[in-house]
C-alpha atoms as a PDB file:
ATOM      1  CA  UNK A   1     146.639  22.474 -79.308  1.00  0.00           C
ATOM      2  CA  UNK A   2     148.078  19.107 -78.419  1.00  0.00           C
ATOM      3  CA  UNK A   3     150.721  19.132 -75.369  1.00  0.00           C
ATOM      4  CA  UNK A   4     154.052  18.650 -75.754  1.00  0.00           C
ATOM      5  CA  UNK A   5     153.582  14.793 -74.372  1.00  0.00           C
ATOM      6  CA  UNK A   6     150.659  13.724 -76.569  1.00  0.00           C
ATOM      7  CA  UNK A   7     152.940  15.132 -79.570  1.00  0.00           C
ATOM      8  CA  UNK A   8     156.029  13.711 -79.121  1.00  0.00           C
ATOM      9  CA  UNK A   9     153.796  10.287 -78.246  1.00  0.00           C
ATOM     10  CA  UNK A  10     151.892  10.510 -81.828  1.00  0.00           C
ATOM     11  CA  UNK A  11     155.589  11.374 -83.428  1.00  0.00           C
ATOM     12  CA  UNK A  12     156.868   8.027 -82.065  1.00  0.00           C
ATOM     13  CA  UNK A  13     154.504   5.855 -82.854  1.00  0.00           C
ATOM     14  CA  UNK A  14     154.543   7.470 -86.518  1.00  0.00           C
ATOM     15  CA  UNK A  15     157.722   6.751 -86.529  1.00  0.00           C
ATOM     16  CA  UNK A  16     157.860   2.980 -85.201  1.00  0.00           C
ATOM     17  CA  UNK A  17     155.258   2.718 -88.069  1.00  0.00           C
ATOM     18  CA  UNK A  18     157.826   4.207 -91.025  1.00  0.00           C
ATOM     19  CA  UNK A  19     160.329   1.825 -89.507  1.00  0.00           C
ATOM     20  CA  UNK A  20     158.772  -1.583 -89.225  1.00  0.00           C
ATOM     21  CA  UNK A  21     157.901  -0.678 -92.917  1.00  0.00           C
ATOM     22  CA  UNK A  22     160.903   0.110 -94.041  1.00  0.00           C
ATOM     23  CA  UNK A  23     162.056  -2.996 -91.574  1.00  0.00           C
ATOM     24  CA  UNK A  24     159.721  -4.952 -93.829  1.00  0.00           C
ATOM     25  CA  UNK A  25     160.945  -3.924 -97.222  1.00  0.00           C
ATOM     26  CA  UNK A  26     164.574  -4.048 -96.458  1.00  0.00           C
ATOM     27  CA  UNK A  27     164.618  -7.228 -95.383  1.00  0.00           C
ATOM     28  CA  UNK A  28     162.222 -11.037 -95.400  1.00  0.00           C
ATOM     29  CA  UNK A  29     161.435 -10.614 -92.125  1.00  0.00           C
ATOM     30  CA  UNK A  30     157.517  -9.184 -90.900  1.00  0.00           C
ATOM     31  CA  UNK A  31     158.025  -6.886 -87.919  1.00  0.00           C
ATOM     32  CA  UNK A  32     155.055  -7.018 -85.151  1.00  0.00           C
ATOM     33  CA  UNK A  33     153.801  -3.650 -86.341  1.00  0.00           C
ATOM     34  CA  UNK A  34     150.870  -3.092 -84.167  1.00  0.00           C
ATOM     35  CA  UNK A  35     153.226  -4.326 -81.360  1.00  0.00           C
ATOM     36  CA  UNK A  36     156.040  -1.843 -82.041  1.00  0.00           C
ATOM     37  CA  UNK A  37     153.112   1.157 -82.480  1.00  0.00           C
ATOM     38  CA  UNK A  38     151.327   0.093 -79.391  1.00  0.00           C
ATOM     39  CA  UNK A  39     155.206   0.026 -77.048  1.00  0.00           C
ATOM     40  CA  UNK A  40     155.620   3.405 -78.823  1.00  0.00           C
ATOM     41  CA  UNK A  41     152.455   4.646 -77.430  1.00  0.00           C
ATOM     42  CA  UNK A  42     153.081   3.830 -74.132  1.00  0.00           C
ATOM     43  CA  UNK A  43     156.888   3.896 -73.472  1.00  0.00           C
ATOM     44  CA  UNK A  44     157.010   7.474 -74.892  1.00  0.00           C
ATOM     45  CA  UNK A  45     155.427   9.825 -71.945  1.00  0.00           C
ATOM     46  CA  UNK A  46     157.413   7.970 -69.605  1.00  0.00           C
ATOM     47  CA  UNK A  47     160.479   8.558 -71.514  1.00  0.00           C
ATOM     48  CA  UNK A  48     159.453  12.144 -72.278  1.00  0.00           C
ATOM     49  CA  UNK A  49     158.687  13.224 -68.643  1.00  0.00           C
ATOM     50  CA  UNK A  50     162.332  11.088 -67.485  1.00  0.00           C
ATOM     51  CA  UNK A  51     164.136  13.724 -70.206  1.00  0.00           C
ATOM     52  CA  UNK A  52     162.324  16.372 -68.395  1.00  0.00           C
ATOM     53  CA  UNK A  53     163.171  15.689 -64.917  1.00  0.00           C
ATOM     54  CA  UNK A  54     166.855  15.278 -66.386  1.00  0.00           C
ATOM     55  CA  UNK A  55     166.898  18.886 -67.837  1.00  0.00           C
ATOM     56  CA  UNK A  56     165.589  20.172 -64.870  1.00  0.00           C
ATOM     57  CA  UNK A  57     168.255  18.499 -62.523  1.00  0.00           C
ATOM     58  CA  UNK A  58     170.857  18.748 -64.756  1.00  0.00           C
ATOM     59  CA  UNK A  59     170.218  21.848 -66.451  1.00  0.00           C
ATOM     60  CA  UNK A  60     171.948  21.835 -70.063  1.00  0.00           C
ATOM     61  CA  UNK A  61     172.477  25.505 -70.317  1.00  0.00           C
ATOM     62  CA  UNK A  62     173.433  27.754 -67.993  1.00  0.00           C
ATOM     63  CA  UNK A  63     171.883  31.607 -68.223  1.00  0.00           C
ATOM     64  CA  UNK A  64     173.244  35.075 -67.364  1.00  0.00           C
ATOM     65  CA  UNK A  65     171.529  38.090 -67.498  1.00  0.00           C
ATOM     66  CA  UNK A  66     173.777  40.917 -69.738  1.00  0.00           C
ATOM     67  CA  UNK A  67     174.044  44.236 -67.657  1.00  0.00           C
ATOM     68  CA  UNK A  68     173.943  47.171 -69.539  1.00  0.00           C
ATOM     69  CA  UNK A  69     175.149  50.838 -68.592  1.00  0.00           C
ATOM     70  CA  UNK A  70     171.291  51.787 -68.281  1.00  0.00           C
ATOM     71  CA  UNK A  71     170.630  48.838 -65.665  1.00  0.00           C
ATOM     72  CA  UNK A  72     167.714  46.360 -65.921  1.00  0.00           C
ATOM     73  CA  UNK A  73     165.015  48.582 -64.812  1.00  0.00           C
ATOM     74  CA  UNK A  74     165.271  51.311 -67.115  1.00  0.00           C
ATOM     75  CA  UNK A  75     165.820  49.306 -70.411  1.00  0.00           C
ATOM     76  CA  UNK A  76     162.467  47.645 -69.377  1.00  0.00           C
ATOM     77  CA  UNK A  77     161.009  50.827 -69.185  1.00  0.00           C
ATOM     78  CA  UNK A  78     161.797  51.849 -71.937  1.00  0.00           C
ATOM     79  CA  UNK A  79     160.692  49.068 -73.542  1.00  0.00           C
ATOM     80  CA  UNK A  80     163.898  47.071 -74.297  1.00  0.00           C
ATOM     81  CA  UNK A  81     164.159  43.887 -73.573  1.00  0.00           C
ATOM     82  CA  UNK A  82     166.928  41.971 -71.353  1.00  0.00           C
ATOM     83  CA  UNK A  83     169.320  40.103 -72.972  1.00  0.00           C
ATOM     84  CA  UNK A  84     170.251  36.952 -71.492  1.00  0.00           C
ATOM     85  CA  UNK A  85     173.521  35.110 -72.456  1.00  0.00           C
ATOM     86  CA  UNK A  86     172.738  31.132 -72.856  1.00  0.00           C
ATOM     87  CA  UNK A  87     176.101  29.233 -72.060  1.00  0.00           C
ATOM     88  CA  UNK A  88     176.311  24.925 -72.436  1.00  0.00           C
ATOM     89  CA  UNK A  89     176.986  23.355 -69.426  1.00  0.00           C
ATOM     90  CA  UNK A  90     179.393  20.480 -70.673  1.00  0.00           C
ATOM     91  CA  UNK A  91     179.622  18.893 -67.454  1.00  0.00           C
ATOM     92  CA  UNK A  92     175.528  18.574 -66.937  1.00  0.00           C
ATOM     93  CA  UNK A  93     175.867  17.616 -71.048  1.00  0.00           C
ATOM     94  CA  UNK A  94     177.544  14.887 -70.507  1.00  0.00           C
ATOM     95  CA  UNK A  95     175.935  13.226 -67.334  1.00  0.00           C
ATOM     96  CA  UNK A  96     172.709  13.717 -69.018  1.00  0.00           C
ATOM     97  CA  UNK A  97     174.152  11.210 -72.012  1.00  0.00           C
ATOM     98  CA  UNK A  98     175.742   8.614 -69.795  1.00  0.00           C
ATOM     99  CA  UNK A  99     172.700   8.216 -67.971  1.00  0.00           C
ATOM    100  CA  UNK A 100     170.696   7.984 -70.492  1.00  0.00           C
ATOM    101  CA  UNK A 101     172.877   5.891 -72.480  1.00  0.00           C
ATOM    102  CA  UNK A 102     173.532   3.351 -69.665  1.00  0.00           C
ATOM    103  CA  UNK A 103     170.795   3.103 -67.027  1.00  0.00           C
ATOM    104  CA  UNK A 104     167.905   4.317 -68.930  1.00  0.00           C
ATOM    105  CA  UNK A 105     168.744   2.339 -72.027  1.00  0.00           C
ATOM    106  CA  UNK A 106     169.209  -1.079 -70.347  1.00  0.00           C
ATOM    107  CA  UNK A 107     165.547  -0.744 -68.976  1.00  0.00           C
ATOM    108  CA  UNK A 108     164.093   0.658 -72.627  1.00  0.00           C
ATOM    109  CA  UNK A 109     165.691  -2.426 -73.977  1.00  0.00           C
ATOM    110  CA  UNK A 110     164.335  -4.609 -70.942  1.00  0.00           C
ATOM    111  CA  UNK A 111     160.700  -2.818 -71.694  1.00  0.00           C
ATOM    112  CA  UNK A 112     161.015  -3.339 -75.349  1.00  0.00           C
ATOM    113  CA  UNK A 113     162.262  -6.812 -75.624  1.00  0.00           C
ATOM    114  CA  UNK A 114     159.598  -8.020 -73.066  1.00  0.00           C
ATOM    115  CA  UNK A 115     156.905  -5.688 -73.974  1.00  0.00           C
ATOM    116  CA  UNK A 116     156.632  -6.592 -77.511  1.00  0.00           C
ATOM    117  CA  UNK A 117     157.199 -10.208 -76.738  1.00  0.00           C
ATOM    118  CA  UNK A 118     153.860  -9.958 -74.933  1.00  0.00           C
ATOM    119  CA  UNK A 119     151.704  -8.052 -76.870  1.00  0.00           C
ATOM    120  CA  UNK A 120     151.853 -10.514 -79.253  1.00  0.00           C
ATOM    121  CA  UNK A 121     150.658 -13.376 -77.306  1.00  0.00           C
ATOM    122  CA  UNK A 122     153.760 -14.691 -75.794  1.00  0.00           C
ATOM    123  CA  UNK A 123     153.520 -16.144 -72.152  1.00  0.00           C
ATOM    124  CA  UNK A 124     154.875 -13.793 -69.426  1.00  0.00           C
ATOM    125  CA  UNK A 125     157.121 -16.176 -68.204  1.00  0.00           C
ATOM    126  CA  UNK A 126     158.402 -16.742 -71.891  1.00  0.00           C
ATOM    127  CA  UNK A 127     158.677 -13.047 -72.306  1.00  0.00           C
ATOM    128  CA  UNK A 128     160.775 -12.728 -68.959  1.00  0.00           C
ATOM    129  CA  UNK A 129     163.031 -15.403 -70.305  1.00  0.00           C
ATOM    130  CA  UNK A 130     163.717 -12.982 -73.156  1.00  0.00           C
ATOM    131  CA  UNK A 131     164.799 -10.196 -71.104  1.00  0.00           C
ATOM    132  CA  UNK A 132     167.077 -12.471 -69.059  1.00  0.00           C
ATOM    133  CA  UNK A 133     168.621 -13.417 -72.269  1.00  0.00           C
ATOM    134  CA  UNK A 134     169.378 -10.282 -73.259  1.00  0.00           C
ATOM    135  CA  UNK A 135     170.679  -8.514 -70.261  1.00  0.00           C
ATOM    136  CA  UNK A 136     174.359  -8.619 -70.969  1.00  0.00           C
ATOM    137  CA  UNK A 137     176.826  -7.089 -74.116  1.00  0.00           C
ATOM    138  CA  UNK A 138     175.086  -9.183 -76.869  1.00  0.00           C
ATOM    139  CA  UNK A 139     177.920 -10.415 -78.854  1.00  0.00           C
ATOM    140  CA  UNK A 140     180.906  -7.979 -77.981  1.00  0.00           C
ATOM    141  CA  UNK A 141     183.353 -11.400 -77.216  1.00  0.00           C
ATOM    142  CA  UNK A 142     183.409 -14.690 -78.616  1.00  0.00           C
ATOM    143  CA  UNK A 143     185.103 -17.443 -76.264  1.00  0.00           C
ATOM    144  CA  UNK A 144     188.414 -18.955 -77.800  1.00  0.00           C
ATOM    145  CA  UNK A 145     187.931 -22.687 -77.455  1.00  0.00           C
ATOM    146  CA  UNK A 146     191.573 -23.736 -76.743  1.00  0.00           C
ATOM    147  CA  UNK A 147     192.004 -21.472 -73.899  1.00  0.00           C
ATOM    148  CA  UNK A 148     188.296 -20.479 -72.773  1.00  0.00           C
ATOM    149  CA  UNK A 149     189.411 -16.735 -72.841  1.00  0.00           C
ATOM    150  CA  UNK A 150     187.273 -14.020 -74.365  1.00  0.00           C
ATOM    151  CA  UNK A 151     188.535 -12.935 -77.998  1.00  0.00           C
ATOM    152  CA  UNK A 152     187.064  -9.697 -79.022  1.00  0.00           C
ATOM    153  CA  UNK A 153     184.702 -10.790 -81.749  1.00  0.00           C
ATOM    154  CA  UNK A 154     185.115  -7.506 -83.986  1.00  0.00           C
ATOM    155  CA  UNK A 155     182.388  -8.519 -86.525  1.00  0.00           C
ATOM    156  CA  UNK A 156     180.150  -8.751 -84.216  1.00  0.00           C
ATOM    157  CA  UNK A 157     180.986  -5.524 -82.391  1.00  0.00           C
ATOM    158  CA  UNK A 158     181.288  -3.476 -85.626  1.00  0.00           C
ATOM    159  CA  UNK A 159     178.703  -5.093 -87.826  1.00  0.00           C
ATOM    160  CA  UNK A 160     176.192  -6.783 -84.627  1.00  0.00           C
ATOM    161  CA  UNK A 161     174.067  -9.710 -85.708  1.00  0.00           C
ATOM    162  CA  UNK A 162     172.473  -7.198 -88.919  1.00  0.00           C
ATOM    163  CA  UNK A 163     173.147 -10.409 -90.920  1.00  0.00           C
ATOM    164  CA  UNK A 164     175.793  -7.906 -92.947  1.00  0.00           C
ATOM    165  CA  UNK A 165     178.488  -9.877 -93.614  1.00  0.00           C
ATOM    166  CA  UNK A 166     182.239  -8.395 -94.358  1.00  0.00           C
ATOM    167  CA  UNK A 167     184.685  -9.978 -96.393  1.00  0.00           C
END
């Protein structure tokens, strides 16, 4: 029996596979495939132990033990089991997704964009240069030329740079 780790790790790199191929058929371009299977491998147990020590400081549900008129003792007994009343804890909920979806994403991205960079064959220094680029809201404003004033650049922001183009 595989633990819970090594399983989710072999699920994500199976699934950076089925991507980059579908990557590959749904567009020209040839995805580093070995590259993305390879950052799967090892940026998923650090990931997977990070959502761990989330859940246990900011427990997701909260748990309360249903009284009975027997009392606890008695039902167990007599064989019955306790019942136990799971309740979501919005509050932990929701810290758990803005940290993950702010601080922990900006250093998968970091991690992926320089990671991949390097495993296939691109100078550290090059691959550092990469993640420098790409530290800040990629494409969210365009800069109006006559003024020098950020426009909101909604094709960008709706569509990103997918090469989708609306008319």
């Amino acid at each position: 029996m595989l633990s819970p780790t090594v399983s989710a790790t072999l699920k994500a790199a199976f699934l950076a596979l089925c991507s980059a191929l579908i990557a590959t058929f749904l567009t020209d371009k040839n995805p580093p495939l070995v590259a993305l299977v390879i950052f799967a491998i090892f940026s998923t147990p650090p990931n997977f132990k990070l959502q761990h020590y989330l859940e246990q400081w900011l427990p997701g549900y909260d748990t309360e033990k249903q009284e009975s008129r027997g009392g606890v003792n008695e039902r167990i007994a007599a064989g019955e089991g306790v019942t136990i009343k799971r309740r979501l804890n919005v509050t932990n909920t929701v810290l758990k997704v803005i940290i993950d979806q702010t601080l922990v994403a900006v250093v998968n991205v970091a991690l992926y964009l320089g990671c991949v960079q390097a495993l296939q064959g691109v100078p550290l220094r090059d691959c550092l240069q990469v993640v420098k680029d790409q530290q800040r809201i990629p494409c969210a404003y365009k800069t109006n030329r006559d003024y020098a004033t950020p426009v909101p650049d909604w094709k960008s922001i709706f569509w990103g740079n997918s090469g989708i183009e609306m008319v």
